[in-house]
N, C-alpha and C. Protein backbone atom coordinates (compact mmCIF):
# COMPACT_ATOMS: atom_id res chain seq x y z
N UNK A 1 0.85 -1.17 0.00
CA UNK A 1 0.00 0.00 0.00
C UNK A 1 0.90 1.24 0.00
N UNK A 2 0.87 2.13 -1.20
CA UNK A 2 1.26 3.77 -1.00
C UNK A 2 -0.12 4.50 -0.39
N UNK A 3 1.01 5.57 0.27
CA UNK A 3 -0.16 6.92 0.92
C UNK A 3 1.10 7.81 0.27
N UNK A 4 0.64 8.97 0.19
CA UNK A 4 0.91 10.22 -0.31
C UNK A 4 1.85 10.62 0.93
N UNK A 5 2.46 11.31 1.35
CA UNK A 5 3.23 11.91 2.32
C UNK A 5 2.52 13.17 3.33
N UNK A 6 2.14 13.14 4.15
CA UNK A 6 1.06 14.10 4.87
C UNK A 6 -0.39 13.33 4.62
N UNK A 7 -0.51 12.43 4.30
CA UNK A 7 -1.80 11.77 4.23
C UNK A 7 -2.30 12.10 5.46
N UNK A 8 -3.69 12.62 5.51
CA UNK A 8 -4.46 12.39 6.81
C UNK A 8 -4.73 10.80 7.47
N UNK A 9 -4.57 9.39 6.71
CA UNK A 9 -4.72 8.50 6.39
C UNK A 9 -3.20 8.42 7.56
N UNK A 10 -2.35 8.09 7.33
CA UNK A 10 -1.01 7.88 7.26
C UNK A 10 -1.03 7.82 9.01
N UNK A 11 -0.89 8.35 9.68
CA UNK A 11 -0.59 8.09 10.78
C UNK A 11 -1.89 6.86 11.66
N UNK A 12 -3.30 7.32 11.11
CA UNK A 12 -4.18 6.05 11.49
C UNK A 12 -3.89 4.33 11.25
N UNK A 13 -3.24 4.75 9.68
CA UNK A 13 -2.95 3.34 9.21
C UNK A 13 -1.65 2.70 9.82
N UNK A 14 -0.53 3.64 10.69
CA UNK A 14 0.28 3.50 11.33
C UNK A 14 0.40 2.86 12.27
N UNK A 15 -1.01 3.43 13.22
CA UNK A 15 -1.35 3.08 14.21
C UNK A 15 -2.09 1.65 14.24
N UNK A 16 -2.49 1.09 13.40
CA UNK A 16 -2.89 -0.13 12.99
C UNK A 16 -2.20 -1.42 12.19
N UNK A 17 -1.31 -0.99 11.77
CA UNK A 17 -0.09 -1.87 11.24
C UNK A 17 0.98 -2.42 12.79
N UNK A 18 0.88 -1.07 13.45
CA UNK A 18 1.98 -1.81 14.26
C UNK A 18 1.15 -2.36 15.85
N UNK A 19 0.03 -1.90 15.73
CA UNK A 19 -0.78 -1.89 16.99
C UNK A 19 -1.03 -3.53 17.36
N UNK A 20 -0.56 -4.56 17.03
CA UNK A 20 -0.37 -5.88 17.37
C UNK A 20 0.83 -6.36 18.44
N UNK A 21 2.21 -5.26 17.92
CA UNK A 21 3.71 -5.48 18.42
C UNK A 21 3.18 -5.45 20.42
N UNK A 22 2.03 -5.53 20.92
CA UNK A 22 1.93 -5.02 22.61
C UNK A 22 1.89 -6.97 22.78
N UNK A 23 2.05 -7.41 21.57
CA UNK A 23 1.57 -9.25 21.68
C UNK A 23 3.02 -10.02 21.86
N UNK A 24 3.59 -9.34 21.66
CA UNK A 24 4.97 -9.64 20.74
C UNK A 24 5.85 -10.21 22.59
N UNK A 25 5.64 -9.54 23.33
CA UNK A 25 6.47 -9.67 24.52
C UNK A 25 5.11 -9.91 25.84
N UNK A 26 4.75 -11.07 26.25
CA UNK A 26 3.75 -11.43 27.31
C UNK A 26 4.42 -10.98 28.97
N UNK A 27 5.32 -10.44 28.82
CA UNK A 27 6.17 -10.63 29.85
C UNK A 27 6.62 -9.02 30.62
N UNK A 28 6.80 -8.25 29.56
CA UNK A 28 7.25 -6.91 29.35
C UNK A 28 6.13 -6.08 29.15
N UNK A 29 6.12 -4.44 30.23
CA UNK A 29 4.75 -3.75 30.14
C UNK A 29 5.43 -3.39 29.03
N UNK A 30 4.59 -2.83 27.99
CA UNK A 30 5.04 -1.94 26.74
C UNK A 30 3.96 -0.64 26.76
N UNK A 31 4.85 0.26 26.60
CA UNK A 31 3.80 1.76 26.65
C UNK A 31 4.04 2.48 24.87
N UNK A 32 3.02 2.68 24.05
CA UNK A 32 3.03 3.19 23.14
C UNK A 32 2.52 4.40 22.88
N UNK A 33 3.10 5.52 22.04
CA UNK A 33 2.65 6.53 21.74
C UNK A 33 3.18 7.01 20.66
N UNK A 34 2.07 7.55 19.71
CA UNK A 34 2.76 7.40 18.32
C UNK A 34 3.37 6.93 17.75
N UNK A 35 4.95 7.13 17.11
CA UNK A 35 5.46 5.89 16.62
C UNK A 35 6.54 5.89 17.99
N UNK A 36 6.42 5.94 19.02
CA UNK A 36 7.30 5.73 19.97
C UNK A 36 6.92 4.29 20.64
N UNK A 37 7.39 3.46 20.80
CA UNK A 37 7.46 2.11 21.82
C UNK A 37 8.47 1.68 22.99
N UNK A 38 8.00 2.31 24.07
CA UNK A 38 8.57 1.89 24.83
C UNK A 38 8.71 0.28 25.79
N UNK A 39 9.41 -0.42 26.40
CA UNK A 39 9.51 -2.10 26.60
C UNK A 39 10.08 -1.81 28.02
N UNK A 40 9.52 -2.40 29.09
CA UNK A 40 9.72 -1.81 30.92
C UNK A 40 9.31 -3.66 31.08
N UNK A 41 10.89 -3.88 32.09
CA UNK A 41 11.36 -5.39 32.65
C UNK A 41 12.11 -4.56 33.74
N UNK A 42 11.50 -5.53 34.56
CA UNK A 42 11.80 -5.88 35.90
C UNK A 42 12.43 -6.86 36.38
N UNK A 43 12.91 -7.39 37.37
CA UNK A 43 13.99 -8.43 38.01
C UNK A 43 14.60 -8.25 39.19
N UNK A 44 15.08 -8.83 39.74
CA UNK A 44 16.11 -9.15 40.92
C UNK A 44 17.57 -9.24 40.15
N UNK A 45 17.96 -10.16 39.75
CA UNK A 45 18.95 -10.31 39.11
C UNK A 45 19.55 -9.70 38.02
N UNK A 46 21.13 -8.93 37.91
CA UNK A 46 20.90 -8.18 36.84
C UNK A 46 21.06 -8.58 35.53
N UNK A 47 22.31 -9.75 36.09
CA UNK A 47 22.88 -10.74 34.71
C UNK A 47 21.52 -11.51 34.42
N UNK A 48 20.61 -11.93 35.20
CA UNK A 48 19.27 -13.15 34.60
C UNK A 48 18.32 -11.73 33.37
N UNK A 49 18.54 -10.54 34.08
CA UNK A 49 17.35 -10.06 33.43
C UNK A 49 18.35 -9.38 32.29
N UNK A 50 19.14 -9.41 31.84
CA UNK A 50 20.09 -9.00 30.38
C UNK A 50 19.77 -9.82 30.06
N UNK A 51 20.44 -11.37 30.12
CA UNK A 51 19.98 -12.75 29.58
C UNK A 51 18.18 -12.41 28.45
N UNK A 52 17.47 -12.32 29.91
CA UNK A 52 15.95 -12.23 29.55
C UNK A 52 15.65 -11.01 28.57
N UNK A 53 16.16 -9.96 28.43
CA UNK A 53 15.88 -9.05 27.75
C UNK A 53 16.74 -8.93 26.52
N UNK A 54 17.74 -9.55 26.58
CA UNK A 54 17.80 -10.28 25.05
C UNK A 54 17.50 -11.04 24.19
N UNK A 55 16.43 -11.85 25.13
CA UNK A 55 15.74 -12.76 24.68
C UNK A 55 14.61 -12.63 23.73
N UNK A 56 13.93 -11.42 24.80
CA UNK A 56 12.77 -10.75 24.27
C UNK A 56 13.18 -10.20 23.14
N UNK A 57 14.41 -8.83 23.16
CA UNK A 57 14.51 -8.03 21.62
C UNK A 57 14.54 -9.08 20.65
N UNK A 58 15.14 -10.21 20.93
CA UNK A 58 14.99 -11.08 19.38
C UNK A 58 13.61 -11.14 19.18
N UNK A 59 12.82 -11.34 20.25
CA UNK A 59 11.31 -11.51 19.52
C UNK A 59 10.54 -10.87 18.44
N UNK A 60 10.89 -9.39 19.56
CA UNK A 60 10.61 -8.09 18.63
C UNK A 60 11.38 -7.76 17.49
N UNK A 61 12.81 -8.01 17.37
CA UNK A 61 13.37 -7.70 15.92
C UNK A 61 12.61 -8.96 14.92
N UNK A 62 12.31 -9.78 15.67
CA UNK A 62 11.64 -10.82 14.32
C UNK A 62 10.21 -10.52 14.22
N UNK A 63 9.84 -9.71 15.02
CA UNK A 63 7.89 -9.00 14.37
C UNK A 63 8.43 -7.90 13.43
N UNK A 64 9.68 -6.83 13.91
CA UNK A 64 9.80 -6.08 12.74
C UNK A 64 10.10 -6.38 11.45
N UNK A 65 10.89 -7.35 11.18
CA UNK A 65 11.48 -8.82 10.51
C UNK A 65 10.37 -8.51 9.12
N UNK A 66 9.32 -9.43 10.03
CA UNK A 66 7.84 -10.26 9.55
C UNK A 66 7.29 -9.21 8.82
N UNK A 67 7.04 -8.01 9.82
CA UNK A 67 6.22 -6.76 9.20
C UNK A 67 7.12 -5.79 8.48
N UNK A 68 8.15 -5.95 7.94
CA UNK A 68 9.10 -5.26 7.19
C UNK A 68 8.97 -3.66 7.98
N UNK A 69 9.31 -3.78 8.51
CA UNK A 69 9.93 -2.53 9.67
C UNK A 69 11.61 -2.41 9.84
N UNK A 70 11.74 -1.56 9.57
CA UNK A 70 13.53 -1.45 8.85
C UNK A 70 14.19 -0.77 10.41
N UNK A 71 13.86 0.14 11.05
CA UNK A 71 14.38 0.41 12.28
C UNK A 71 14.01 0.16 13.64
N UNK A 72 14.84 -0.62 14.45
CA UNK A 72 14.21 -1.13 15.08
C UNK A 72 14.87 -0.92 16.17
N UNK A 73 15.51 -0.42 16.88
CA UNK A 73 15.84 0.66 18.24
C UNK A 73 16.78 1.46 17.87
N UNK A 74 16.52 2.39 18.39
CA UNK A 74 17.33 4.34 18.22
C UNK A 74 17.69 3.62 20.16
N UNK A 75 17.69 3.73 20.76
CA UNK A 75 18.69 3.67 22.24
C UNK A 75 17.57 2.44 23.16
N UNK A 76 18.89 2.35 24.10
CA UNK A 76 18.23 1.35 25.01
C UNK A 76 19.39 1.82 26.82
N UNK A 77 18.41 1.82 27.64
CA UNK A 77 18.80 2.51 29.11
C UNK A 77 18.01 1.02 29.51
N UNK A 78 19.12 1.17 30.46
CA UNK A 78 19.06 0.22 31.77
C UNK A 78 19.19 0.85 32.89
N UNK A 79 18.75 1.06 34.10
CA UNK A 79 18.74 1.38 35.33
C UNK A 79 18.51 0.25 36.35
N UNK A 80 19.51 0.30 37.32
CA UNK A 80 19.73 -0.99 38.58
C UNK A 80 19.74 0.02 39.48
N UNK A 81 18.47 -0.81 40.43
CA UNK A 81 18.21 0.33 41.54
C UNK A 81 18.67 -1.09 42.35
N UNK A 82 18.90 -0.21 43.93
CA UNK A 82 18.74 -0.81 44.94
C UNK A 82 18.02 -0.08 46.21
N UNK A 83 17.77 -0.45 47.21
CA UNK A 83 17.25 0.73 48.04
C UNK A 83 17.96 2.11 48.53
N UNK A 84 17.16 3.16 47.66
CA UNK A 84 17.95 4.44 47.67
C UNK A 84 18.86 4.58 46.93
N UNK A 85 19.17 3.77 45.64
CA UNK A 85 20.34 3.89 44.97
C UNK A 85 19.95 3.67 43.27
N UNK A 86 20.26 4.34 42.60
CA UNK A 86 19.79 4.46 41.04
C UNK A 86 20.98 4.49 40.53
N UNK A 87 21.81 3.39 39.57
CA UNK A 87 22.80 3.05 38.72
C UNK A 87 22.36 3.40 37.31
N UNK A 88 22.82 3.91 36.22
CA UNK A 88 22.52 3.47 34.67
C UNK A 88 24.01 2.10 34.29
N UNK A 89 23.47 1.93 33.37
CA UNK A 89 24.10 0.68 32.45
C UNK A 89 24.33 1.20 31.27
């Protein structure tokens, strides 16, 4: 399917092409907004939940894969809290 560029069309049909990807990870909250997707994992462990969250992006690079979606993360943040204490990765 072509749309014109500024289609009024274009961002609805957007929103419906990718509006399945919240299936893609049973495990992971996912928060969407526009073409933004955000993916929020939790854990105890930090090495089990890297393991696990590499697990998952393969899922999701193989729905973008499937649905010919060419970019498929601009950045990725990790934060390890402990009580009173906020690390990045």
């Amino acid at each position: 399917m072509w749309l014109p560029q500024s289609s009024i069309f274009g961002p609805l049909l957007f929103l419906l092409y990718i509006n399945n990807i919240v299936f893609v990870s049973d495990v992971g909250n996912m928060i969407m907004f526009a073409d933004d997707t955000n993916l929020f994992f939790s854990g105890l462990d930090f090495n089990c939940m890297c393991a696990f969250i590499n697990q998952e992006l393969i899922k999701i690079r193989n729905w973008f894969k499937a649905n010919k979606i060419r970019k498929l993360i601009t950045y990725c943040f990790i934060a390890e809290t402990t009580k009173g204490n906020l690390t990045h990765h």
